[in-house]
PDB file of N, CA and C in Angstrom:
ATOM      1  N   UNK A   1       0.842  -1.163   0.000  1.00  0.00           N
ATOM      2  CA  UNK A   1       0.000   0.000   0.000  1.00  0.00           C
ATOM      3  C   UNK A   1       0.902   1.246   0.000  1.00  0.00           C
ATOM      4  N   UNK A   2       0.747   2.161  -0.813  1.00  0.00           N
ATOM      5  CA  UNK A   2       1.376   3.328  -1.040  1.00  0.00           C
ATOM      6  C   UNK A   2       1.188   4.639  -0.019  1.00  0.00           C
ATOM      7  N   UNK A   3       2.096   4.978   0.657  1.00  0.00           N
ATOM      8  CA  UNK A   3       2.012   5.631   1.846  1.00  0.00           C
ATOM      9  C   UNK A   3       1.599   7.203   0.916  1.00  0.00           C
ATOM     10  N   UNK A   4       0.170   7.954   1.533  1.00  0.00           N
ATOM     11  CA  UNK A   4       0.050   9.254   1.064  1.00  0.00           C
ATOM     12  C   UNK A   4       0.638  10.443   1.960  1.00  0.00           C
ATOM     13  N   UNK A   5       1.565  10.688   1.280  1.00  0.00           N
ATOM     14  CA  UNK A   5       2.321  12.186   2.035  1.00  0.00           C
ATOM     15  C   UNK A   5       1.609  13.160   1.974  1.00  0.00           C
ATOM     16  N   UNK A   6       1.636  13.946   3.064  1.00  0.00           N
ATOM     17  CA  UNK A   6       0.759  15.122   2.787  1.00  0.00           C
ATOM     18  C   UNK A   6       1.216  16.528   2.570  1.00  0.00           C
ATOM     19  N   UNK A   7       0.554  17.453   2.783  1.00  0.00           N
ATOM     20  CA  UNK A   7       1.112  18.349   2.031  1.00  0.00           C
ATOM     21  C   UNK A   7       1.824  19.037   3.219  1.00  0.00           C
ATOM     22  N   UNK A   8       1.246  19.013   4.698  1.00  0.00           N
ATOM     23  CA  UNK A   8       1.920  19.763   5.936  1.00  0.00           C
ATOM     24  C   UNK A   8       3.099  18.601   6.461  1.00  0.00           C
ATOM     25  N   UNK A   9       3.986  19.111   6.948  1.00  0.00           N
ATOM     26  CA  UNK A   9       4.667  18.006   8.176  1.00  0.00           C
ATOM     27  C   UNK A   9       4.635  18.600   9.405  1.00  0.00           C
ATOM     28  N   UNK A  10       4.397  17.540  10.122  1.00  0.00           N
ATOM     29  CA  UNK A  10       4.223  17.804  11.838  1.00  0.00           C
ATOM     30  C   UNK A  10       5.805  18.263  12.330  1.00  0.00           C
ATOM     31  N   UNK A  11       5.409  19.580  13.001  1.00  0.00           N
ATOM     32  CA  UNK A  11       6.561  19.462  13.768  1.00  0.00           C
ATOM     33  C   UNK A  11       6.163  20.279  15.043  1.00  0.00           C
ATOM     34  N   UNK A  12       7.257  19.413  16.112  1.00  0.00           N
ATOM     35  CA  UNK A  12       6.601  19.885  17.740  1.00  0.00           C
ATOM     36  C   UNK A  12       7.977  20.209  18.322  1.00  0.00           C
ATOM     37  N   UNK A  13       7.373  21.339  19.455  1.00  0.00           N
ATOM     38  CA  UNK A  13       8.747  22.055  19.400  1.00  0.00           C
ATOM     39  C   UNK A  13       9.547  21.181  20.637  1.00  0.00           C
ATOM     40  N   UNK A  14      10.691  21.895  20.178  1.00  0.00           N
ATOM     41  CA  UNK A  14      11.988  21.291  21.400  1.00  0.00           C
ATOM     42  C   UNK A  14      12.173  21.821  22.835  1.00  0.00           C
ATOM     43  N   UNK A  15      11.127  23.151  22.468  1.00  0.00           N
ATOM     44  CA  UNK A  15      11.386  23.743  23.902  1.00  0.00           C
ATOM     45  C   UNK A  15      10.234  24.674  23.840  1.00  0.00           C
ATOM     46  N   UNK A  16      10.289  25.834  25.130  1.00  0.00           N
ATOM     47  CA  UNK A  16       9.137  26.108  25.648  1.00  0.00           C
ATOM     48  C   UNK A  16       7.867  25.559  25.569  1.00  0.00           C
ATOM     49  N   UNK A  17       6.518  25.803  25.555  1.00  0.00           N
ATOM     50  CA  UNK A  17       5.323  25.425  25.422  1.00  0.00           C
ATOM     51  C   UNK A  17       4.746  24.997  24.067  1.00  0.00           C
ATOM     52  N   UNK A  18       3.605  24.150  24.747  1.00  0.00           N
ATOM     53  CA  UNK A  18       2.983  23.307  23.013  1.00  0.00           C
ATOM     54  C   UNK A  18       1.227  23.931  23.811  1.00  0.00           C
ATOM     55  N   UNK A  19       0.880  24.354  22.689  1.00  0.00           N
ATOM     56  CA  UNK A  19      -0.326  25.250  22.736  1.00  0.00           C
ATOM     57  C   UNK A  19      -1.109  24.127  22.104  1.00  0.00           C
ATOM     58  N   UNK A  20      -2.317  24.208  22.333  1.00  0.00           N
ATOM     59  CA  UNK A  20      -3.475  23.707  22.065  1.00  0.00           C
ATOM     60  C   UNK A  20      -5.068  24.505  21.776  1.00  0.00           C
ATOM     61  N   UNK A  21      -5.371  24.644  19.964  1.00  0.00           N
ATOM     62  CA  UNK A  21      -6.344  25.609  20.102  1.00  0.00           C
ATOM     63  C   UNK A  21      -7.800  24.941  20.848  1.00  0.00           C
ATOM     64  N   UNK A  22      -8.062  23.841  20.957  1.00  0.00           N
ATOM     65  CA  UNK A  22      -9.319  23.176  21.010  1.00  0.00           C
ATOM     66  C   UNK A  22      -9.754  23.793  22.681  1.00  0.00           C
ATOM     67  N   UNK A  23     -11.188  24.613  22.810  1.00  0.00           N
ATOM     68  CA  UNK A  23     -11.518  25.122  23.945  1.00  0.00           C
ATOM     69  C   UNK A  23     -12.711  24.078  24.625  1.00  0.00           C
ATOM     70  N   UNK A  24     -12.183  23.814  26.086  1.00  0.00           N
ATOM     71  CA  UNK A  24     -13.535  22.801  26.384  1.00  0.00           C
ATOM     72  C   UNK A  24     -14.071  23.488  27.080  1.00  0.00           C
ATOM     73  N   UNK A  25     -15.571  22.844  26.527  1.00  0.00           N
ATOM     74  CA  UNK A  25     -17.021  23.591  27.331  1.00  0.00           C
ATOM     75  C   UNK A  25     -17.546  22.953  28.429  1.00  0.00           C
ATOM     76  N   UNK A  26     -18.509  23.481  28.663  1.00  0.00           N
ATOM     77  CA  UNK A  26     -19.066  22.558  29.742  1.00  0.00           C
ATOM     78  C   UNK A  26     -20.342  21.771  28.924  1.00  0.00           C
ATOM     79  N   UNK A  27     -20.655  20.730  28.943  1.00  0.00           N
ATOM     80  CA  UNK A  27     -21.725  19.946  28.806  1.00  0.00           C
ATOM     81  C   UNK A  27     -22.720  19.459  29.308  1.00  0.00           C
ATOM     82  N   UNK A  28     -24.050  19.899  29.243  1.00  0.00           N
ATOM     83  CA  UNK A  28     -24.967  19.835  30.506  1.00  0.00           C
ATOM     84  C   UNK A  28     -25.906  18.281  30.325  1.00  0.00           C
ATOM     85  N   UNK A  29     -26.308  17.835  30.719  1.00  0.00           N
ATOM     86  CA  UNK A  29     -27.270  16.391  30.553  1.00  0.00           C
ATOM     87  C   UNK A  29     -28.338  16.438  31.444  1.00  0.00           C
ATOM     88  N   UNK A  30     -28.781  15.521  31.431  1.00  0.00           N
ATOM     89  CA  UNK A  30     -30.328  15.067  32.163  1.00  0.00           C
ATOM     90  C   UNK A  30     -29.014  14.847  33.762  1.00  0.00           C
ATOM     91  N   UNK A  31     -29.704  14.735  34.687  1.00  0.00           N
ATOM     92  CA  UNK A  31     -29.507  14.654  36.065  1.00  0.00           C
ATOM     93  C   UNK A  31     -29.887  13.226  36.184  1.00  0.00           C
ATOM     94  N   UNK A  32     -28.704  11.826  36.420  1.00  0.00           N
ATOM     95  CA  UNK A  32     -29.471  10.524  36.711  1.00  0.00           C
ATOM     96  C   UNK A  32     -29.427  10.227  38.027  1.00  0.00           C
ATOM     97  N   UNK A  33     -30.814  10.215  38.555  1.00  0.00           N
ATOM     98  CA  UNK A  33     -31.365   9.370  40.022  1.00  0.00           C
ATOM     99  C   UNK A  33     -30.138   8.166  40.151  1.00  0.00           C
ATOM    100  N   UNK A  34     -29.636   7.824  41.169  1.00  0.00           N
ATOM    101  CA  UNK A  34     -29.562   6.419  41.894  1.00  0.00           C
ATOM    102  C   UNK A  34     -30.685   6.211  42.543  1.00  0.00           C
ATOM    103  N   UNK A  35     -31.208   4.792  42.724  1.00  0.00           N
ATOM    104  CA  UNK A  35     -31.799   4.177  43.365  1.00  0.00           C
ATOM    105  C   UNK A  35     -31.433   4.507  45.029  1.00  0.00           C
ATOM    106  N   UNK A  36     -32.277   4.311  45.805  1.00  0.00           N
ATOM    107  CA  UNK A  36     -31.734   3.951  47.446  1.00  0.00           C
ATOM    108  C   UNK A  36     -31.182   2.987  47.646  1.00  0.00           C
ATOM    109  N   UNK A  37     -31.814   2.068  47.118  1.00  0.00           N
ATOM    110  CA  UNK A  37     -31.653   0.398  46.977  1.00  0.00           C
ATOM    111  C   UNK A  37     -31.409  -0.211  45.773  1.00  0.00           C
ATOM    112  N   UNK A  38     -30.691  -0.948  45.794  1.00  0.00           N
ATOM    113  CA  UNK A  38     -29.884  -1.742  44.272  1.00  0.00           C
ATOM    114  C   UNK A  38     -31.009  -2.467  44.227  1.00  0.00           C
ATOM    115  N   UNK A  39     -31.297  -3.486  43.166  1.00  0.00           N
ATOM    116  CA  UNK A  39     -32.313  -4.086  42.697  1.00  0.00           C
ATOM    117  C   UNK A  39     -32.283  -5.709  43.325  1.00  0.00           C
ATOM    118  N   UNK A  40     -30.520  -5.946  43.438  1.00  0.00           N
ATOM    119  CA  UNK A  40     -30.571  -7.098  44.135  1.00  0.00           C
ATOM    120  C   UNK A  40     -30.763  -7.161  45.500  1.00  0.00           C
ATOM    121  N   UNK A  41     -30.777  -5.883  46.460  1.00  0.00           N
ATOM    122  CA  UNK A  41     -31.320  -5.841  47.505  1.00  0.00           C
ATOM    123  C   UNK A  41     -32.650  -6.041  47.608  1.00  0.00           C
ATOM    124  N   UNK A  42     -33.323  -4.962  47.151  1.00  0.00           N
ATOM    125  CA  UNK A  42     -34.928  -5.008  47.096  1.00  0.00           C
ATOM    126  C   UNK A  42     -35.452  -6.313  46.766  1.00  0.00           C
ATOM    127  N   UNK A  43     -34.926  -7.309  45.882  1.00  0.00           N
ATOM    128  CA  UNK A  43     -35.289  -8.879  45.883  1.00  0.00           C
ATOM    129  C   UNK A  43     -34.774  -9.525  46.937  1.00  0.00           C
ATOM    130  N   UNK A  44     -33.832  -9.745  47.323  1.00  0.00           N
ATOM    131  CA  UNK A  44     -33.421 -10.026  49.109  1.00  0.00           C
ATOM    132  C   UNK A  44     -34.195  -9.717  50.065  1.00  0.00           C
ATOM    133  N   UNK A  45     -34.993  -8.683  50.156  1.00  0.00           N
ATOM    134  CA  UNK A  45     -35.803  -8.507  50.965  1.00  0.00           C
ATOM    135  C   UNK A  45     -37.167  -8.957  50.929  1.00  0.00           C
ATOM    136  N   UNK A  46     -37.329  -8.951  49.489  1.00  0.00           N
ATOM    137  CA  UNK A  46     -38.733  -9.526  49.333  1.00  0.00           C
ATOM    138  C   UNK A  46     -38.679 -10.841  49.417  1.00  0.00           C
ATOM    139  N   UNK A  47     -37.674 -11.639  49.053  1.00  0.00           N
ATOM    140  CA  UNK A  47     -37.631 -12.982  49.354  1.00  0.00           C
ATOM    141  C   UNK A  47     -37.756 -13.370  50.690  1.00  0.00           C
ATOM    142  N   UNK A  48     -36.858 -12.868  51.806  1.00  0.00           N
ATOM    143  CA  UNK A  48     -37.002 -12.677  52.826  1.00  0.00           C
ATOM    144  C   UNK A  48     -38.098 -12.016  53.474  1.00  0.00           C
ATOM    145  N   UNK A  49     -38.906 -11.514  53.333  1.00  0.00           N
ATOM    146  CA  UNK A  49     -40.511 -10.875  53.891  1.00  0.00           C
ATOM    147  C   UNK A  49     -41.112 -12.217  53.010  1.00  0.00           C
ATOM    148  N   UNK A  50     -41.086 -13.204  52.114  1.00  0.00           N
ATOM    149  CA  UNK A  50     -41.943 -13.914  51.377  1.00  0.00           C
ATOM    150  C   UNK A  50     -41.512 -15.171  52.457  1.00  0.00           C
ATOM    151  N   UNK A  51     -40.007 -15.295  52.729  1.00  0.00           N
ATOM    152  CA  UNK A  51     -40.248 -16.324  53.916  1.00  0.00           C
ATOM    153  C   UNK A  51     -40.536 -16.183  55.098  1.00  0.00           C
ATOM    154  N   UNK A  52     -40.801 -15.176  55.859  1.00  0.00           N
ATOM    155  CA  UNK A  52     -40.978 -15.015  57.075  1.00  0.00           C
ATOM    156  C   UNK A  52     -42.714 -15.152  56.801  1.00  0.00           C
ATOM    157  N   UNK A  53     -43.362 -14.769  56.182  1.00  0.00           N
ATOM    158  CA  UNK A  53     -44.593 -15.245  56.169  1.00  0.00           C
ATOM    159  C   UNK A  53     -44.961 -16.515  56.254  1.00  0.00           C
ATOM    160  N   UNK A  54     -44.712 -17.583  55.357  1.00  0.00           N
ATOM    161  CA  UNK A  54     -44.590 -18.532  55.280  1.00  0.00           C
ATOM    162  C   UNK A  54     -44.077 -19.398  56.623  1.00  0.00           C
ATOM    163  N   UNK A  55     -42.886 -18.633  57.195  1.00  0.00           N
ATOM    164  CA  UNK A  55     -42.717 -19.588  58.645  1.00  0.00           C
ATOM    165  C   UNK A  55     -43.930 -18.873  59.416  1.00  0.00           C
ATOM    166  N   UNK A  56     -44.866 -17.634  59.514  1.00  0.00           N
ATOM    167  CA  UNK A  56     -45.548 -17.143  60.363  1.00  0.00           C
ATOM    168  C   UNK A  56     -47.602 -17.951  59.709  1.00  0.00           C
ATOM    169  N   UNK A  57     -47.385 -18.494  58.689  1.00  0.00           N
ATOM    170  CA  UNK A  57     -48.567 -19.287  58.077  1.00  0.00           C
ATOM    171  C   UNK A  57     -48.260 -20.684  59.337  1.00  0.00           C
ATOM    172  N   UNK A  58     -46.662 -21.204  59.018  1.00  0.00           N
ATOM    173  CA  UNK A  58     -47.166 -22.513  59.614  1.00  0.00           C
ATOM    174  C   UNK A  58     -47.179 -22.765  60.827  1.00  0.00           C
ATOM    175  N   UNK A  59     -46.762 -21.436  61.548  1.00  0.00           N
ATOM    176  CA  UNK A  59     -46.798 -21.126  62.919  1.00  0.00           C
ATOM    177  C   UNK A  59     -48.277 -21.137  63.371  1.00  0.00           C
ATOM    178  N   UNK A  60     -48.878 -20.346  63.067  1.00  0.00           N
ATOM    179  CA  UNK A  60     -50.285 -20.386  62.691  1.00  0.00           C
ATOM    180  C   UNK A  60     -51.069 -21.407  62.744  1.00  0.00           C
ATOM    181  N   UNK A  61     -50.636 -22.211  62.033  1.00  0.00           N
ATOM    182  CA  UNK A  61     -51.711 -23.227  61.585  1.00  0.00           C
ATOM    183  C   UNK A  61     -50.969 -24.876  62.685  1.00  0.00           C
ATOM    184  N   UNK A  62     -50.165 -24.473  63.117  1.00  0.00           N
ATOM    185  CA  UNK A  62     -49.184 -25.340  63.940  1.00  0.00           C
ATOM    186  C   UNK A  62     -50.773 -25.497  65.421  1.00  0.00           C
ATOM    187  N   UNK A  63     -50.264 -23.274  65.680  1.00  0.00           N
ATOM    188  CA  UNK A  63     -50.988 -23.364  67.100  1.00  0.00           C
ATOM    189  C   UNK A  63     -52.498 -23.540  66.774  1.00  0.00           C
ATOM    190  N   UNK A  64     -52.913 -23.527  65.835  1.00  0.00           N
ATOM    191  CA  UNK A  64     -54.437 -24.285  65.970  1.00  0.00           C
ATOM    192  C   UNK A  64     -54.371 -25.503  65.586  1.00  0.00           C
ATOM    193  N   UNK A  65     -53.860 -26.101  65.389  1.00  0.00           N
ATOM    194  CA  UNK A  65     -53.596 -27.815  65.532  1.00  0.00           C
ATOM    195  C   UNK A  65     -53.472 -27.909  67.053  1.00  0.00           C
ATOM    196  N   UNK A  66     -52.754 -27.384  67.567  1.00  0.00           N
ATOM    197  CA  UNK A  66     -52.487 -27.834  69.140  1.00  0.00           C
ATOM    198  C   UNK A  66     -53.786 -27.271  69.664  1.00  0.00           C
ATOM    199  N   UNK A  67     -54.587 -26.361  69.301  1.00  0.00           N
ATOM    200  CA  UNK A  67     -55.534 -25.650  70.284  1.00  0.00           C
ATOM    201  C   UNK A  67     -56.770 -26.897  70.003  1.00  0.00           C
ATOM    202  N   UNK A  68     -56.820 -27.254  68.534  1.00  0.00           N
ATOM    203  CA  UNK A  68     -58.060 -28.864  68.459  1.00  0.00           C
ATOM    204  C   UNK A  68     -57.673 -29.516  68.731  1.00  0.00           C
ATOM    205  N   UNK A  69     -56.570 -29.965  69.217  1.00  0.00           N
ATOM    206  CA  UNK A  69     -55.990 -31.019  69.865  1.00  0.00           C
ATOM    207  C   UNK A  69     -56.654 -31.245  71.175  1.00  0.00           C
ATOM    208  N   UNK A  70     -56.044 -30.232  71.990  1.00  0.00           N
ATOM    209  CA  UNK A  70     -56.265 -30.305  73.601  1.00  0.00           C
ATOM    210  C   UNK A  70     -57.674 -29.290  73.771  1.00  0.00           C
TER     211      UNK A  70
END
């Protein structure tokens, strides 16, 4: 492949300062929320509130077995 020369050559200096015209702005965007809670928390918890019910159903149904019992 045939190398295209161009018409400028780069040259950077040996001493004092190297200037740069490019000016940066500021860039404004939408504002993004975090959550309070990560998503794998909030399922940890609900899993956990989904079992504590479940031990508080058979708790439940435990002490009215014992209450027709006796």
């Amino acid at each position: 492949m045939a190398e295209v020369k161009s018409m400028f050559r780069e040259v950077l200096p040996k001493q004092g300062q190297l200037s740069v015209e490019d000016i940066t702005t500021m860039v404004l965007c939408k504002p993004k929320l975090l959550p309070l809670k990560s998503l794998t928390l909030e399922k940890l918890e609900k899993m956990q509130q989904a079992a504590q019910d479940t031990i508080r159903q058979q708790e439940m149904a435990e002490k009215e077995q014992q209450q027709i019992i006796h």
